[in-house]
C-alpha atoms as a PDB file:
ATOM      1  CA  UNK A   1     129.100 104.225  87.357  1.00  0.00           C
ATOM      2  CA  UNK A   2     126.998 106.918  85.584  1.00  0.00           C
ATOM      3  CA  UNK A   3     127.347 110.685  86.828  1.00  0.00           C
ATOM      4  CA  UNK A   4     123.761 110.062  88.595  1.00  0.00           C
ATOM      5  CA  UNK A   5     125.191 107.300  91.031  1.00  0.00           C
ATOM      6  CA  UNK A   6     122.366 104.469  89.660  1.00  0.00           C
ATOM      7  CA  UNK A   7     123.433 101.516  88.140  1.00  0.00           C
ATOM      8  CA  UNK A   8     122.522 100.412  84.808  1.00  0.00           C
ATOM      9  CA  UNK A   9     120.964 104.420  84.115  1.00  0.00           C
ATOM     10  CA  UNK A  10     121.748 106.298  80.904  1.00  0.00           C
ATOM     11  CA  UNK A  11     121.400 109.567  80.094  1.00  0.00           C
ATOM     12  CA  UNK A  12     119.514 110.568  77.080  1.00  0.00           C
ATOM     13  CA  UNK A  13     118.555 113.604  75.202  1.00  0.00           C
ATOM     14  CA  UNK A  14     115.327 115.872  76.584  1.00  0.00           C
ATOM     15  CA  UNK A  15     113.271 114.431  73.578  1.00  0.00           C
ATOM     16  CA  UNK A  16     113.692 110.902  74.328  1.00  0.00           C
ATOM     17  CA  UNK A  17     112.900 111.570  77.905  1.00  0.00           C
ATOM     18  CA  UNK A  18     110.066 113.468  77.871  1.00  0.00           C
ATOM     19  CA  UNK A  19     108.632 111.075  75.040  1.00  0.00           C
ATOM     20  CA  UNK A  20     109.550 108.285  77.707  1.00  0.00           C
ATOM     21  CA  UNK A  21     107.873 109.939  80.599  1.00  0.00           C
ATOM     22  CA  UNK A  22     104.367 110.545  78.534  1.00  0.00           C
ATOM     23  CA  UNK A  23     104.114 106.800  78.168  1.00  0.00           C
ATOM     24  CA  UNK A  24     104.279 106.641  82.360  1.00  0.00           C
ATOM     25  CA  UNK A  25     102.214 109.529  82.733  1.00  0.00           C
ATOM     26  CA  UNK A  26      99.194 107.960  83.990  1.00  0.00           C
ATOM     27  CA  UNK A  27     101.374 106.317  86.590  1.00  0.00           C
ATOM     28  CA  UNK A  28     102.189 109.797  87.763  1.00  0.00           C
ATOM     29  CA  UNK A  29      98.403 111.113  87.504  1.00  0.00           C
ATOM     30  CA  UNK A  30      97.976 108.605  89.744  1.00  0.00           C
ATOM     31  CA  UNK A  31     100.098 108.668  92.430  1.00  0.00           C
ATOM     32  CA  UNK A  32      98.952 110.424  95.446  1.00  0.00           C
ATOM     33  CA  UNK A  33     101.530 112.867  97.278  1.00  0.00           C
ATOM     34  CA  UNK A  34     102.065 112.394 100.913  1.00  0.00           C
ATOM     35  CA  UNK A  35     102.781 116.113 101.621  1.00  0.00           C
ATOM     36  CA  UNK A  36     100.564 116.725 104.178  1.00  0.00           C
ATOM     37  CA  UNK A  37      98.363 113.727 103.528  1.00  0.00           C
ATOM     38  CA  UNK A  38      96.057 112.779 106.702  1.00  0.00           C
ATOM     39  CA  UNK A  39      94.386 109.747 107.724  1.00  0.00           C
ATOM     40  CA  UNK A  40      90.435 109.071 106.588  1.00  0.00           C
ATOM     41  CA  UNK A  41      88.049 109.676 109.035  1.00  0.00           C
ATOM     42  CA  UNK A  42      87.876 107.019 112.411  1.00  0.00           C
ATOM     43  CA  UNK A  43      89.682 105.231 114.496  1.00  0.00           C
ATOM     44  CA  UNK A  44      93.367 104.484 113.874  1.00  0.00           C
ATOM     45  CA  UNK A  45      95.882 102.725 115.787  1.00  0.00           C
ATOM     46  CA  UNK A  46      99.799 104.365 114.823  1.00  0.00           C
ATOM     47  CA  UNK A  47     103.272 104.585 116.223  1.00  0.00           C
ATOM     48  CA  UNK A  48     105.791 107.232 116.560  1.00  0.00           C
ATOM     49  CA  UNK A  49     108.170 107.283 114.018  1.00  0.00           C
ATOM     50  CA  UNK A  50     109.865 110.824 114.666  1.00  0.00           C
ATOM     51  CA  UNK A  51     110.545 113.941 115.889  1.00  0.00           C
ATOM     52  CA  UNK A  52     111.331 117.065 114.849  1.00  0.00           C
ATOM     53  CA  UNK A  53     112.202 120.175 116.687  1.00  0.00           C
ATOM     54  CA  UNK A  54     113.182 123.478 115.383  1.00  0.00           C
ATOM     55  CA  UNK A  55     112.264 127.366 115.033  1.00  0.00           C
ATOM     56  CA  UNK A  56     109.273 128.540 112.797  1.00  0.00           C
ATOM     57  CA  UNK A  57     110.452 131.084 110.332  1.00  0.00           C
ATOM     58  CA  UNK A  58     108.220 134.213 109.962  1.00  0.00           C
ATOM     59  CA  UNK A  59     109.875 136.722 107.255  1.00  0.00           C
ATOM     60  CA  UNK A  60     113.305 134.317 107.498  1.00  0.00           C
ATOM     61  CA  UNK A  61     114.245 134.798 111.414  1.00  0.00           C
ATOM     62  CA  UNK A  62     112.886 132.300 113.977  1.00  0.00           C
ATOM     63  CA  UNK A  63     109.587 133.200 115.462  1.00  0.00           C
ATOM     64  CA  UNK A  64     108.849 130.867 117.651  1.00  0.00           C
ATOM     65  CA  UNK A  65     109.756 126.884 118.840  1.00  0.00           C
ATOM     66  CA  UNK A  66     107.877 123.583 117.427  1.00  0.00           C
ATOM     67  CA  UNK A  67     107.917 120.146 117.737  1.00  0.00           C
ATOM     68  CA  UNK A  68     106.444 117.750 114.755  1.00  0.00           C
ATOM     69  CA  UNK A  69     105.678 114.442 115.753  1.00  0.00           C
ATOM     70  CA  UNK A  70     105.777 111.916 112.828  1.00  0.00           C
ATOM     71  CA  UNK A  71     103.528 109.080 113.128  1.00  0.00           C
ATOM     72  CA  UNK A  72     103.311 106.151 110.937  1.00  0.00           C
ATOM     73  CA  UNK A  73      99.704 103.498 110.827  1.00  0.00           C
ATOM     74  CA  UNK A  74      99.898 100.305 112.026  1.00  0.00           C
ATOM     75  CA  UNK A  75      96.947  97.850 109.686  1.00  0.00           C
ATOM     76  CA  UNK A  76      94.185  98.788 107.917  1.00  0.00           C
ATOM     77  CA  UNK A  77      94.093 100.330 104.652  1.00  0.00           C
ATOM     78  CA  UNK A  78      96.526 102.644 105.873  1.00  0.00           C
ATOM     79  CA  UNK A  79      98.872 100.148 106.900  1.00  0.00           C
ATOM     80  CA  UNK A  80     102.605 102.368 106.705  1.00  0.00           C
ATOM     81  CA  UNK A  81     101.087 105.216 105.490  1.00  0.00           C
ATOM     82  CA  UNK A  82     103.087 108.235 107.834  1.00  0.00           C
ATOM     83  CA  UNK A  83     101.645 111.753 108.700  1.00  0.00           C
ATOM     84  CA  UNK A  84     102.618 114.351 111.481  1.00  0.00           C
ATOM     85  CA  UNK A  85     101.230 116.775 113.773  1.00  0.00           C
ATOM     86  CA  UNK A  86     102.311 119.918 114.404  1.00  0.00           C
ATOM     87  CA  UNK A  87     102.847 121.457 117.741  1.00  0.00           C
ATOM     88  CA  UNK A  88     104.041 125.142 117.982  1.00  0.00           C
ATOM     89  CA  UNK A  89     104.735 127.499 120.991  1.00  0.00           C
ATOM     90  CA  UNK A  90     102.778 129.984 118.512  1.00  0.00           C
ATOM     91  CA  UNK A  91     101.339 133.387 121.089  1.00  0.00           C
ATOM     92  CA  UNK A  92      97.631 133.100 121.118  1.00  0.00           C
ATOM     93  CA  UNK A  93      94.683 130.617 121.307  1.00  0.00           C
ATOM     94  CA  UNK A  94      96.322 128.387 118.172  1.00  0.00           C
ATOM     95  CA  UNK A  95      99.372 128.000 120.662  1.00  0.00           C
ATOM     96  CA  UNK A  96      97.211 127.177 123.403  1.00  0.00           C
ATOM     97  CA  UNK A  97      95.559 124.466 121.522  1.00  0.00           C
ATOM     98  CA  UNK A  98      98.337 123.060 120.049  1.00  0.00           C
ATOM     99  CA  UNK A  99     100.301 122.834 123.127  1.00  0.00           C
ATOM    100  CA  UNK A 100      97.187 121.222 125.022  1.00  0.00           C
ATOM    101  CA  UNK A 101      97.701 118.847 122.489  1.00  0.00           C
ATOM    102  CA  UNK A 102     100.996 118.399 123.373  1.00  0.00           C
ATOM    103  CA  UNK A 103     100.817 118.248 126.876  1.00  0.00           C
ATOM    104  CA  UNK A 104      98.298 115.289 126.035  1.00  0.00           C
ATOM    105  CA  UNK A 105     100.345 113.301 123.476  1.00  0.00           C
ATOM    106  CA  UNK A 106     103.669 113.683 126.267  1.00  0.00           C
ATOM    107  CA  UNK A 107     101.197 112.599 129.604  1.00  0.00           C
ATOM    108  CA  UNK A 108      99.873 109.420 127.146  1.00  0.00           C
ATOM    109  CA  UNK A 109     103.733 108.690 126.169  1.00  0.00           C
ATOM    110  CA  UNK A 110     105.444 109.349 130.044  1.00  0.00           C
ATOM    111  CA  UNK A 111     103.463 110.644 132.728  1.00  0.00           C
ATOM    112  CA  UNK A 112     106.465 111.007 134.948  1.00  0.00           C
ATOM    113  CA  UNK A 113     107.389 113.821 132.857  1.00  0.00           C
ATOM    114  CA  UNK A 114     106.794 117.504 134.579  1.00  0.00           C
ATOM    115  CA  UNK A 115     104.118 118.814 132.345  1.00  0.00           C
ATOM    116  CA  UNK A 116     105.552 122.323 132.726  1.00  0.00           C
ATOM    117  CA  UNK A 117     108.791 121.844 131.265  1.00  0.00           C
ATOM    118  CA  UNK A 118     108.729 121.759 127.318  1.00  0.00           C
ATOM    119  CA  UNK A 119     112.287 120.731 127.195  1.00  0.00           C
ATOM    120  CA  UNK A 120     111.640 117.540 128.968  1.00  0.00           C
ATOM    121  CA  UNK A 121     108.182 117.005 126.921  1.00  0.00           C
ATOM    122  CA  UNK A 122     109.960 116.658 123.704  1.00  0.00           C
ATOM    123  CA  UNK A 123     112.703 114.621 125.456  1.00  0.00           C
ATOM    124  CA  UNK A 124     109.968 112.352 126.246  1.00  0.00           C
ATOM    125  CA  UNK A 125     109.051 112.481 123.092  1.00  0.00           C
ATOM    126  CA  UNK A 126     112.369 111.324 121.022  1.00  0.00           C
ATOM    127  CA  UNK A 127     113.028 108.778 123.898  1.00  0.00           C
ATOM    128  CA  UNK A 128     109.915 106.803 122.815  1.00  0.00           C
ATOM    129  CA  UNK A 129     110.643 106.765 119.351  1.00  0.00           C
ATOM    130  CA  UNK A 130     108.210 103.162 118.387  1.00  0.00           C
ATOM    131  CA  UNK A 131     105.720 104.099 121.195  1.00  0.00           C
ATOM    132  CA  UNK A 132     102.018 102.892 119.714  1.00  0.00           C
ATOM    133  CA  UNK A 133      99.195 104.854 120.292  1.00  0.00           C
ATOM    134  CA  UNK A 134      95.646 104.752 119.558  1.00  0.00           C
ATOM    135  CA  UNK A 135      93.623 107.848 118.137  1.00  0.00           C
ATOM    136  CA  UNK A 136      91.522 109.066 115.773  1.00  0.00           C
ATOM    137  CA  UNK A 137      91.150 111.165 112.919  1.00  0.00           C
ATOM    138  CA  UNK A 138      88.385 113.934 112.639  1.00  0.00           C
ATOM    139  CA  UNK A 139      87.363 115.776 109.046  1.00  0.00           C
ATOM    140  CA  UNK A 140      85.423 118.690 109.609  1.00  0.00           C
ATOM    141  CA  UNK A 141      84.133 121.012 107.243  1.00  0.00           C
ATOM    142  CA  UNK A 142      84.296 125.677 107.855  1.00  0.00           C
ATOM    143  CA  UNK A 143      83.978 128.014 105.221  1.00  0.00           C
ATOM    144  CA  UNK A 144      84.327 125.572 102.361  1.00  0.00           C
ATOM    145  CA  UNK A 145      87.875 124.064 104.041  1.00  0.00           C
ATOM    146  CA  UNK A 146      88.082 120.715 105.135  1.00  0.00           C
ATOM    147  CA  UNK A 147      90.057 120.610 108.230  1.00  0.00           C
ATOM    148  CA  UNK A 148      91.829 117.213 109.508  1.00  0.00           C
ATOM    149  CA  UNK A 149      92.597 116.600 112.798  1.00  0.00           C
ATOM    150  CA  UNK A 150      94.220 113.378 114.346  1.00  0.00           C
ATOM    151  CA  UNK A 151      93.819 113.399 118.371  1.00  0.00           C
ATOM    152  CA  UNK A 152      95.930 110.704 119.929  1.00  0.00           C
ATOM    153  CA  UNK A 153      93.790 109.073 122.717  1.00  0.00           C
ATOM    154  CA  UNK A 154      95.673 106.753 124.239  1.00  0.00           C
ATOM    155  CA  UNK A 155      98.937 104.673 124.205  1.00  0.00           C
ATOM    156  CA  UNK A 156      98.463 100.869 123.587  1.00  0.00           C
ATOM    157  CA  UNK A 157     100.829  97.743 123.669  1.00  0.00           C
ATOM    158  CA  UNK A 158     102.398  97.128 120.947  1.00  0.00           C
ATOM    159  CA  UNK A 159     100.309  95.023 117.832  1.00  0.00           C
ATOM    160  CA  UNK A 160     100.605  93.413 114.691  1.00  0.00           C
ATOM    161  CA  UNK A 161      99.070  94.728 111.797  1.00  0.00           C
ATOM    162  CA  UNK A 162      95.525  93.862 112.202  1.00  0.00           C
ATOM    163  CA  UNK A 163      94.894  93.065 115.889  1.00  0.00           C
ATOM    164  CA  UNK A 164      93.312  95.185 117.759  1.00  0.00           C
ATOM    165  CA  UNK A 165      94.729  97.831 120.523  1.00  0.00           C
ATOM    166  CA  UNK A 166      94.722  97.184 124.192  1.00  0.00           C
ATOM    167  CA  UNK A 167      95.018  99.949 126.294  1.00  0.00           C
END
């Protein structure tokens, strides 16, 4: 098998690759990078696909706790198409937002859970991994940014790719 682990791949010198990837370049102008890609404007329906918890570096030592919630669309033109929201214990009023937020998403996915204990919020969380939700996805424009904001309204049954939510 060849030193890169693929089947079938050959290595070849810089010349012949880069000629190579010119040919596919329009491929790659293409291609649209999911890195902090958000949904289009309206109403989405999307389940939770994962969690993530760790500290937020400031200056390399940890600052402060988060939890980032991936989600990934179910139908529409977004059908699989995955994007996550970030909720940090940040001081302030972005901390107080983002925990409201929170707080929301964790009452929508368990409402037995104490909403004063962050521990058992994101335990709720990563124990409804697959948990569908319906929300929707706000653009609005400050300053010359465009600022993207999914709020998750409400947790559905689950559906098949274009059938609609019941709450």
């Amino acid at each position: 098998m060849p030193e890169n682990g693929q089947a079938g791949a050959q290595q070849v010198p810089d010349d012949v690759f880069e000629k190579a990837l010119r040919a596919h370049n329009e491929q790659y102008e293409a291609a649209e990078s999911d890195r902090n890609w958000m949904p289009p404007p309206g109403p989405h329906t999307f389940f939770l696909a994962g969690v993530r918890k760790g500290l937020y570096p400031k200056n390399g030592s940890p600052q402060f706790p988060y939890i980032s919630a991936k989600f990934t669309i179910v139908g529409g033109e977004c059908n699989d198409r995955s994007f996550s929201l970030f909720y940090g214990f940040k001081p302030g009023d972005a901390g107080r937002i983002s925990l409201s937020q929170l707080k929301t998403l964790v009452a929508l996915t368990d409402p037995a859970v104490d909403s004063k204990d962050g521990v058992a919020a994101c335990n709720a969380l990563t124990s409804n991994i697959g948990a569908v939700y319906a929300g929707q996805c706000v653009h609005t424009e400050k300053n010359g940014r465009v600022f993207k904001n999914v709020y998750v309204n409400s947790r559905v049954d689950a559906v098949s790719p274009g059938e609609e939510p019941t709450a």
